[in-house]
Protein backbone atom coordinates (compact mmCIF):
# COMPACT_ATOMS: atom_id res chain seq x y z
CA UNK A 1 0.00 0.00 0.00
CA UNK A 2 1.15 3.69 -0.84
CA UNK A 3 2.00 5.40 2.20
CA UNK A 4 3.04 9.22 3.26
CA UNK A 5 5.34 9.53 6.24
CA UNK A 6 6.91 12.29 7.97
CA UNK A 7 10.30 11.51 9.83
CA UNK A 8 13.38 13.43 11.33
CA UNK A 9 16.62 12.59 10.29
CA UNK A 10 19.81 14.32 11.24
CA UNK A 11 17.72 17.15 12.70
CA UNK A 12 15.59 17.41 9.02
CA UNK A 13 12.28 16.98 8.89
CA UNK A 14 11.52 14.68 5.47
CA UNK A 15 8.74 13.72 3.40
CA UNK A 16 8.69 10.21 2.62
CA UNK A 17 6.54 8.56 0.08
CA UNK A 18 6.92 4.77 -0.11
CA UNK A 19 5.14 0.82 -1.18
CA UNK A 20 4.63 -0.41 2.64
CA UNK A 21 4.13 -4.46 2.65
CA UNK A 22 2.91 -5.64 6.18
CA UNK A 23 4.40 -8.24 7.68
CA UNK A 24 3.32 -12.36 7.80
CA UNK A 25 3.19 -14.16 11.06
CA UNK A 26 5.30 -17.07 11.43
CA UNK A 27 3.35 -20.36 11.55
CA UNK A 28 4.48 -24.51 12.18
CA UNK A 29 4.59 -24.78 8.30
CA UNK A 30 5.80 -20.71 7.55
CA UNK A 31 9.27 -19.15 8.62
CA UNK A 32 6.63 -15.64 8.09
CA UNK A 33 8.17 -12.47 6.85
CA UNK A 34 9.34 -9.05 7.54
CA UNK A 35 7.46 -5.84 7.29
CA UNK A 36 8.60 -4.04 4.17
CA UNK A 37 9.08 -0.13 2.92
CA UNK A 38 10.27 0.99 -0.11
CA UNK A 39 10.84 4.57 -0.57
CA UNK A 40 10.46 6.12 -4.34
CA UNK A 41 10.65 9.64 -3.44
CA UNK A 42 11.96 11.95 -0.18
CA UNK A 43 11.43 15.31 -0.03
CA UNK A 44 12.38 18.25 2.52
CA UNK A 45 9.47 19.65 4.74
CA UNK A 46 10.03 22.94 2.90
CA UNK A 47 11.14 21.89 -0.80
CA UNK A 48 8.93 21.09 -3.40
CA UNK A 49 12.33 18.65 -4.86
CA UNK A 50 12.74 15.10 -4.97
CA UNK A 51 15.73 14.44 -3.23
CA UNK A 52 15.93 10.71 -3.64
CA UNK A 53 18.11 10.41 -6.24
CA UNK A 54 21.07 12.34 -4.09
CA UNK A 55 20.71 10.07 -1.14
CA UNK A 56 23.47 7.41 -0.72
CA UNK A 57 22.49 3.52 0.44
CA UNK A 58 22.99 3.40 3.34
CA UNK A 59 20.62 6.93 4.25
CA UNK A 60 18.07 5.27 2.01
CA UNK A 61 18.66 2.18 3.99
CA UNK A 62 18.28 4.41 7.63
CA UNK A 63 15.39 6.43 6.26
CA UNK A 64 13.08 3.20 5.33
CA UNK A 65 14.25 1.95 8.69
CA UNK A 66 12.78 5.18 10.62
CA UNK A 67 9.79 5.03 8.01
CA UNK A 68 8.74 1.78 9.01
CA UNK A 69 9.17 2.47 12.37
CA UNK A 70 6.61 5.13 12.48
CA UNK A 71 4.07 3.21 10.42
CA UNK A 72 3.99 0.15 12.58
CA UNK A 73 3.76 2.26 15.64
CA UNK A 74 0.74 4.50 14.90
């Protein structure tokens, strides 16, 4: 499902648009799986830019991280 969140990182509020995929109990005959987000855009509270494109790995990788934190605790 498409999901909007709205996250601090390094002291910068971002914009966060992203696929979120929930999660799959594990069961006797299923190992079950992770919760899931994908980010395909980021944008600054006060730009109008995509800034995905400019992000390295690894802040991709710590931005879904945050992202998926706040979904699954709302």
């Amino acid at each position: 499902m498409d999901i909007e969140t709205e996250i601090t990182y390094n002291d910068i509020t971002l914009i966060v648009h992203g696929y979120y995929t929930q999660g799959e109990d594990q069961t006797h005959n299923y190992i079950g799986s992770p919760s899931e987000f994908e980010i395909y855009e980021v944008y600054t509270e006060t730009n109008e830019v995509n800034i995905f494109d400019i992000l390295n790995f690894n802040t991709i990788d710590n931005i879904e991280v945050l992202s998926l934190e706040q979904i699954e605790n709302k």
